[in-house]
Structures are given as structure tokens and as C-alpha cells.
Protein backbone atom coordinates (compact mmCIF):
# COMPACT_ATOMS: atom_id res chain seq x y z
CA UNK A 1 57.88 -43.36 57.84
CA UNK A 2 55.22 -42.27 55.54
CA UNK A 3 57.69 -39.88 53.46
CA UNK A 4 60.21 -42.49 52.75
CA UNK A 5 57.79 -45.42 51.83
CA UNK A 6 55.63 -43.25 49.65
CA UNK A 7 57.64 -39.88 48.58
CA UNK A 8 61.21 -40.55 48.68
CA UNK A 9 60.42 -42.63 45.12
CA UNK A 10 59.46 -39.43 43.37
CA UNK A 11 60.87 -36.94 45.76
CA UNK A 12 64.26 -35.80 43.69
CA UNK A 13 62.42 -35.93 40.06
CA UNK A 14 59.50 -33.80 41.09
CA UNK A 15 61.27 -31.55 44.17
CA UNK A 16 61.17 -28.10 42.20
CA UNK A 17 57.32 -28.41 40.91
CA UNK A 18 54.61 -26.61 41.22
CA UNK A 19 50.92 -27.39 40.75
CA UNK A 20 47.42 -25.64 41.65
CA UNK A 21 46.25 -28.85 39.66
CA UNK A 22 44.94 -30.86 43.09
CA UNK A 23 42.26 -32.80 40.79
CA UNK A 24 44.80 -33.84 38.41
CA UNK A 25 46.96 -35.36 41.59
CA UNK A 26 46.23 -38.72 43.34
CA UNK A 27 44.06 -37.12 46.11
CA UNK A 28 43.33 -33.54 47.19
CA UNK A 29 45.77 -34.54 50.46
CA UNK A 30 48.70 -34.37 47.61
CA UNK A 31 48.84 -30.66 47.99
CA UNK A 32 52.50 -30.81 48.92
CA UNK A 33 53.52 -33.07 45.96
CA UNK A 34 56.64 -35.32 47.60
CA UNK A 35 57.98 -33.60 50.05
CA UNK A 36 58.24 -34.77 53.83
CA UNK A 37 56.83 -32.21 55.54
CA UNK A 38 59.71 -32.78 58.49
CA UNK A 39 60.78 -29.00 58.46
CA UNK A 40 58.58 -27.68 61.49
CA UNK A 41 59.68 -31.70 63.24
CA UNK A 42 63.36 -30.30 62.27
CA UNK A 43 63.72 -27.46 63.41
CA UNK A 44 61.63 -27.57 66.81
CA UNK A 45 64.09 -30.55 68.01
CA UNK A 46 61.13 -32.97 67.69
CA UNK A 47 63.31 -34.72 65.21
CA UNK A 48 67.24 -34.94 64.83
CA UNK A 49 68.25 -34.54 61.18
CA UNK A 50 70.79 -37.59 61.68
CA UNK A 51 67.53 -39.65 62.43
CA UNK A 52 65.55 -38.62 59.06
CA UNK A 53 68.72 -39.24 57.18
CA UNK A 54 69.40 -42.35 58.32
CA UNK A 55 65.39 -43.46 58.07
CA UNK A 56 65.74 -42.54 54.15
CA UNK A 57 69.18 -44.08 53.33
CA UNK A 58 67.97 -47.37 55.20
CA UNK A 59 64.69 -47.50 52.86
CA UNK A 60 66.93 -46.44 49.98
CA UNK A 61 69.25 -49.49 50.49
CA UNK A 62 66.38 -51.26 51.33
CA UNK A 63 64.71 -50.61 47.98
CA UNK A 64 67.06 -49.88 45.07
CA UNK A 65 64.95 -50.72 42.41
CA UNK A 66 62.65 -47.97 43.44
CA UNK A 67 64.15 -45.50 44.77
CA UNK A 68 67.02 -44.07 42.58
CA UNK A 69 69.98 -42.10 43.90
CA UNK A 70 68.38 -38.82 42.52
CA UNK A 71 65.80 -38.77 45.12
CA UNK A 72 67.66 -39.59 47.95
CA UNK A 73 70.53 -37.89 46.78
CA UNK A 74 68.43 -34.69 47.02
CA UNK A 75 67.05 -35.13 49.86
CA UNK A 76 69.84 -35.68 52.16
CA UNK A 77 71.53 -32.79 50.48
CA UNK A 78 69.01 -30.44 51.99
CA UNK A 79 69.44 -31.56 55.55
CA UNK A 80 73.05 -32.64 55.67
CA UNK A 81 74.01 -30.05 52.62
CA UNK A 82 71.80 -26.89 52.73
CA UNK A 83 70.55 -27.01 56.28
CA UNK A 84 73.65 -27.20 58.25
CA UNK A 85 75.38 -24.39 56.04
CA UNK A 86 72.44 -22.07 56.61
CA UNK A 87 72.99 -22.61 60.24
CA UNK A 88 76.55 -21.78 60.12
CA UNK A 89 75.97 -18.97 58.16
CA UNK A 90 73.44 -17.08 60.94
CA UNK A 91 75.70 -17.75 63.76
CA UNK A 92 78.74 -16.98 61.88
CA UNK A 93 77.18 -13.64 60.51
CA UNK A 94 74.33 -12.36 63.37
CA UNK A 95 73.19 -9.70 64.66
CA UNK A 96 74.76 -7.91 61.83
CA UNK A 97 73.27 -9.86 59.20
CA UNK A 98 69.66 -8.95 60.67
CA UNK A 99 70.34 -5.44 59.39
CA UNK A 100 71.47 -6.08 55.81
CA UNK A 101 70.20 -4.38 52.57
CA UNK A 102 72.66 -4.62 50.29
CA UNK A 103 70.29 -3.69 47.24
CA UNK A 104 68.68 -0.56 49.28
CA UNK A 105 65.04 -2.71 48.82
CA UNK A 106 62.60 0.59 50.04
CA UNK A 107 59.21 -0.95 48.80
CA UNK A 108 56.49 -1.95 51.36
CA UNK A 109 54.71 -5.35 51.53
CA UNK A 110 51.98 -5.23 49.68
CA UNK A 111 48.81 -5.70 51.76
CA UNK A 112 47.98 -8.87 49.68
CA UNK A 113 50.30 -11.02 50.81
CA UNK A 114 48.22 -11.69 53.82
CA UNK A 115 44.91 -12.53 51.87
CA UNK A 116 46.47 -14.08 48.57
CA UNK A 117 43.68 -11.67 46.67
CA UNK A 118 46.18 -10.73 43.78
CA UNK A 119 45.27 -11.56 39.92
CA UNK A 120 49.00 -13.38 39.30
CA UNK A 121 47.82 -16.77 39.61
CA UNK A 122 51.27 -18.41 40.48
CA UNK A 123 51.29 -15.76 43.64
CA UNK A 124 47.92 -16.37 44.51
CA UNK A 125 48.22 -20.00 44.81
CA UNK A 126 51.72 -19.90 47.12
CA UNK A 127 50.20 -17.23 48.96
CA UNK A 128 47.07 -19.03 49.57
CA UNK A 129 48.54 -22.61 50.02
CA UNK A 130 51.08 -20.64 52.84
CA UNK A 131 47.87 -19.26 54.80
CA UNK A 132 46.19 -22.44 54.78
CA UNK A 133 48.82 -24.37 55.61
CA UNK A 134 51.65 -22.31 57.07
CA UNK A 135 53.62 -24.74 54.70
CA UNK A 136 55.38 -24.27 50.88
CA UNK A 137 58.02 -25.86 49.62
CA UNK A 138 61.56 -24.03 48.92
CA UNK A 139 60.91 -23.54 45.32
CA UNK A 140 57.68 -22.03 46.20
CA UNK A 141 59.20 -19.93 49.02
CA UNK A 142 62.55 -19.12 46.54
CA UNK A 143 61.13 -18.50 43.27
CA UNK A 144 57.84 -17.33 43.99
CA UNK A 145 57.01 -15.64 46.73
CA UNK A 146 60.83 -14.48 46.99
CA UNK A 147 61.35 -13.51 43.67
CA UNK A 148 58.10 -11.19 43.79
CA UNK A 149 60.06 -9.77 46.71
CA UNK A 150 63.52 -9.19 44.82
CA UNK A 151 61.78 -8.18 41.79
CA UNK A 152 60.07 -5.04 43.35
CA UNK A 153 62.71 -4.18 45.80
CA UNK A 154 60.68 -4.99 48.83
CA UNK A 155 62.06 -3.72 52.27
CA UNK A 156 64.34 -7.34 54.02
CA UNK A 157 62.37 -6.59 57.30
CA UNK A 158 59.19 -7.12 55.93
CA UNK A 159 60.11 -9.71 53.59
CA UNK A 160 61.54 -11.09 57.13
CA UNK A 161 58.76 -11.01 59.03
CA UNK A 162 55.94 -12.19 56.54
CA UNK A 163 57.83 -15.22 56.64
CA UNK A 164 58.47 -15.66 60.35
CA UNK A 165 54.77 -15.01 60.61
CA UNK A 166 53.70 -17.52 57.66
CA UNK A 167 55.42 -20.44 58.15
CA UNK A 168 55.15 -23.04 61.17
CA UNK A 169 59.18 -23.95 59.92
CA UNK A 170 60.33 -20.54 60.25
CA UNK A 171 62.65 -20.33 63.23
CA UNK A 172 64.95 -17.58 62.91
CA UNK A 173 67.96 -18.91 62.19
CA UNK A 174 66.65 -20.72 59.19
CA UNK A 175 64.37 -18.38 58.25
CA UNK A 176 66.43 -15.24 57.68
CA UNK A 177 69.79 -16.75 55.97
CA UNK A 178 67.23 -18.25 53.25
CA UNK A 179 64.95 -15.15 52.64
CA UNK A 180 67.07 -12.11 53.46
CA UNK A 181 70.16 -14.11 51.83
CA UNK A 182 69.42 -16.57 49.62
CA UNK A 183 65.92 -15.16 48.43
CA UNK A 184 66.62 -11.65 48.66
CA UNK A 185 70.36 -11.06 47.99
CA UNK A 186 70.32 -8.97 51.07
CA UNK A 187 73.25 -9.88 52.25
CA UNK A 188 75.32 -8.92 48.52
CA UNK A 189 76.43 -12.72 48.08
CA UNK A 190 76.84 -14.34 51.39
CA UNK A 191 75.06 -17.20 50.78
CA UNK A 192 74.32 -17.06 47.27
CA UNK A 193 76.83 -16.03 44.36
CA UNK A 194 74.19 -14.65 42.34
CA UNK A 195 70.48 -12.70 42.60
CA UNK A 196 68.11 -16.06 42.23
CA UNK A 197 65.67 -13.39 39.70
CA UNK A 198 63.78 -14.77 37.10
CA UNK A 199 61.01 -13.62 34.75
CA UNK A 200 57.39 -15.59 34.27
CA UNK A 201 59.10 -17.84 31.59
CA UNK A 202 60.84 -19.56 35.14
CA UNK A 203 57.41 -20.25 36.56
CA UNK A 204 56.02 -20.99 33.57
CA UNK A 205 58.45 -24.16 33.00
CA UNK A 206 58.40 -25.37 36.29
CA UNK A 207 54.85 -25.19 37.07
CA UNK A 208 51.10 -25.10 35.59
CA UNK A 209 50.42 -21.92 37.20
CA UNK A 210 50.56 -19.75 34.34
CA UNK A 211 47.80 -21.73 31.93
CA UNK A 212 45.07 -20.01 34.04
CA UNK A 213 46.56 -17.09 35.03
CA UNK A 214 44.76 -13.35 34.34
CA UNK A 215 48.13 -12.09 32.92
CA UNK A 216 49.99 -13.52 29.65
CA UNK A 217 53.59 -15.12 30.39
CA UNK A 218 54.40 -14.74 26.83
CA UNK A 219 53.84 -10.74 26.82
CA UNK A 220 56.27 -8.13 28.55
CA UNK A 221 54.96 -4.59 28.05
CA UNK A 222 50.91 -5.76 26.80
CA UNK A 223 48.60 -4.63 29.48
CA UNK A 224 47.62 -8.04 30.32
CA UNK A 225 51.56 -9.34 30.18
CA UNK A 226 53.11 -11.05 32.80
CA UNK A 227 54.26 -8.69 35.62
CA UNK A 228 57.32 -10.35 35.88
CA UNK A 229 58.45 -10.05 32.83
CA UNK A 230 58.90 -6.29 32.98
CA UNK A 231 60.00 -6.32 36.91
CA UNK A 232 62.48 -8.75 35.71
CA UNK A 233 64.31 -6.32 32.96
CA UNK A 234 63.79 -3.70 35.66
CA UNK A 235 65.62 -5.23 38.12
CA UNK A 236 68.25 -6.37 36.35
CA UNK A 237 69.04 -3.15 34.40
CA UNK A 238 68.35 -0.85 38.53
CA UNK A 239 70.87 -2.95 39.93
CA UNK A 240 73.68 -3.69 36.78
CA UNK A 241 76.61 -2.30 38.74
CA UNK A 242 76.22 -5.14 41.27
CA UNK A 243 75.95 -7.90 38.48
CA UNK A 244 77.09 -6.53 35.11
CA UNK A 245 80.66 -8.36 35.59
CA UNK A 246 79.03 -11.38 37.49
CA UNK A 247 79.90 -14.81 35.78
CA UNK A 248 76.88 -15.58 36.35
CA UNK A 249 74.07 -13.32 34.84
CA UNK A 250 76.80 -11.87 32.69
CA UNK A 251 74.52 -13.36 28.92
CA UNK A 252 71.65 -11.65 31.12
CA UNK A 253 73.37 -8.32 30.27
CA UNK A 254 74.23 -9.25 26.95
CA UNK A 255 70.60 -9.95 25.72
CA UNK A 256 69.35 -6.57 27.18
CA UNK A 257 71.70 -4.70 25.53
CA UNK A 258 70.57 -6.00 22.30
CA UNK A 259 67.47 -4.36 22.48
CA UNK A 260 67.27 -0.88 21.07
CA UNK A 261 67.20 2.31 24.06
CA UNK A 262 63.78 3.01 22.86
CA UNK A 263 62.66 -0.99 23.28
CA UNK A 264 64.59 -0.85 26.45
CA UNK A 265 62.69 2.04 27.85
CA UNK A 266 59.75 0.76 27.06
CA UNK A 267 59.78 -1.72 29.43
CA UNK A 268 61.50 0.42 32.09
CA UNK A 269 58.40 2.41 31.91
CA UNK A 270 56.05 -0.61 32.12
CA UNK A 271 57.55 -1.85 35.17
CA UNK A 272 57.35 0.96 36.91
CA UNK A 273 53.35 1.05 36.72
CA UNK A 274 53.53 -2.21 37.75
CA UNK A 275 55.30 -0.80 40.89
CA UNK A 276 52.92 2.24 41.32
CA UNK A 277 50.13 0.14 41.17
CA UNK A 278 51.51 -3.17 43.27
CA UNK A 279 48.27 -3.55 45.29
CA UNK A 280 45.82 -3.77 42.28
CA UNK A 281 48.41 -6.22 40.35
């Protein structure tokens, strides 16, 4: 198998990157970085998950002074680990779960999602890579695309259905416990025991996407600053009854209550031209 002689090396080290930098890669085929690609073979019954695992454990035993037990580690995790719970989770929850909107998300799609024509270079490039491809990987799917959702409240069935209509992968039952639960917090901690936001600082570690982006990661409330800074704050301080005594994002609270009402406002009022204007941004 081409993933586990040539991937599985690298696959747990590198499995949450991001890169638009193809030249920098080893060939412009490496737009998927290490991961196998299986997910469409998966979940159309081409493949059984008990035959990838035990391909990649064999080549791991096979080759323990390449491959480490990060990578496999990581990627059996995702199939034996992730996928399986996922499943249980739709037919444990549906058809109720298809209606969920825990955060009252109201916001339509904006029209750019099916073109990729936005100035936010780290959306552009997922968006892009997912229409000529019908493929990105989780972090992509989670922290990207997903977070732009959460961030501006978009509505779960359109969120839903971009993502049915995307991705080759995207069978139902796979689909919609990942975006409208794990991406989305839809489902008011289901699957996840915490809102997976995060600002451009996020993207900005675990990718290159911001170094040639229009807007400034570094900025919040600058013209040219990062939208996500501001829809970050935003969200957080719309929806603090839900998370305020959450374990979890509880320091989130306490640094936004150390700035001032006035500083505070300021960015309130920021993100919400951001949200007025969401199809020039």
C-alpha cells in the first residue's frame, strides 16, 4: 500500500498541517501532505477498516526503525478510535440529532464557499483544495472551514449540506456527527466537551497560510486584521452562558475580562461588520 510504505513514516508528526506551499513540497502530487486518502475507500465498503489497520500495523512491525509509534499510533486511532465512535454516536442519536442547534446558528452560507473567491487566504486555499478535489483533511475540515462556520453562527443545515455536497467521504453518518457535532457544537456537547473555536493565531501556528494572506493575524480590530480574531472574542463573549463555567475555555473567560468594557466593545463592534459584510470578507 502506497500510504503505509511512503506516509505512515511522517503521517502522526505532520497529521494537523497545513500548507498552500506545493513548490516547497516533494512534488505538486503532495497536495494532501501524509494522509491516506482511504476515507471515500472507507466509507463506501470498498475497504474494511480492520483491513487498513492491519496493512499499517504489519508495515509498522515490519519497519520499526522508521516508522515510530506516533504515526501509527495516530492513525489507527482515527479508524478504530474516532471512526467507530462517530458511528455510534449517529445511530445512537438520529433523526433527532439531524435537527439540532443548540447555539441558535441563524447566519446563511456565504455564497463563497462554492467558488473559494474570499480574501482570507487560509479559507481560500481549503475551500479551493475541497472543490478541486472533493478532499481535505480533518484539521482542514475542523479548524478551518468549521471554525469559519462556528465563528459566524452559520445555520447546521447549511453547514450540513456544503459538506455532503463537497466531499466524495461524506456519507451521512460520518458526515453530520463531525460537522454539526464536533465542528459546530450543534449538538451542545455530544460529541465534543467543548466549542473547537479558535482565533487566526490557531491557523497561524499550524499552517503557512497566514504569511500571504490579505488580512494581518497579528491585528484584531485594524481594518486589515484577521477576521478571526474579532469573530473569535465575539463568539465567545454571544455564547458565555454555555461556556463561562466550562473547564475547558474557563482562562478563555478570564483573559476577556481583563480587557477594559470600552476595549471589549471595540471588538464587539468590529466583528459585527465583519458579519454584515461576510460576502466581501
Amino acid at each position: 500500500m502506497f500510504f503505509c510504505r511512503y506516509c505512515l513514516p511522517l503521517f502522526g508528526k505532520f497529521q494537523d498541517a497545513m500548507t498552500c506551499k506545493l513548490d516547497d513540497m516533494l512534488t505538486q502530487k503532495q497536495w494532501s501532505l501524509f494522509h491516506s486518502r482511504l476515507s471515500f475507500a472507507l466509507n463506501a465498503k470498498i475497504l474494511s477498516p480492520m483491513q487498513v489497520i492491519d496493512a499499517a500495523i504489519t508495515e509498522f512491525n515490519q519497519r520499526p526503525d522508521a516508522i515510530d509509534i506516533a504515526q501509527i499510533e495516530g492513525f489507527v486511532r482515527q479508524i478504530l478510535g474516532w471512526r467507530e465512535f462517530v458511528r455510534g454516536i449517529y445511530w445512537r442519536n438520529m433523526p433527532d440529532y439531524q435537527n439540532l442547534n443548540k447555539l441558535e446558528a441563524s447566519l446563511s452560507l456565504p455564497s463563497w464557499f462554492w467558488t473559494g473567491k474570499t480574501k482570507m487566504n487560509c479559507m481560500h486555499h481549503a475551500i479551493q483544495q475541497s472543490l478541486d478535489f472533493a478532499y481535505a483533511h480533518h484539521i482542514q475540515r475542523l479548524m478551518i472551514t468549521g471554525n469559519f462556520c462556528l465563528l459566524t453562527g452559520i445555520k447546521p443545515d447549511e453547514v450540513d449540506e456544503w459538506y455532503l455536497g463537497i466531499y466524495i467521504d461524506a456519507i451521512e453518518w460520518v458526515e453530520m456527527p463531525n460537522t454539526r457535532g464536533m465542528s459546530q457544537f450543534a449538538d451542545g456537547g455530544i460529541v465534543a466537551s467543548k466549542a473547537y473555536a479558535a482565533s487566526g493565531n490557531y491557523v497561524n501556528k499550524m499552517s503557512d497560510y497566514c504569511s500571504d494572506c490579505h488580512y494581518n493575524v497579528k491585528q484584531i480590530i485594524e481594518p486589515k486584521a484577521c477576521p478571526l480574531n474579532a469573530l473569535y472574542w465575539h463568539f465567545m463573549h454571544t455564547h458565555i452562558e454555555q461556556f463561562n463555567n466550562n473547564p475547558r475555555t474557563r482562562m478563555v473567560y478570564a483573559n476577556w475580562k481583563k480587557k477594559s468594557e470600552e476595549q471589549q466593545q471595540v471588538i464587539l463592534d468590529r466583528a459585527e461588520k465583519l458579519l454584515s459584510d461576510i460576502e466581501k470578507l
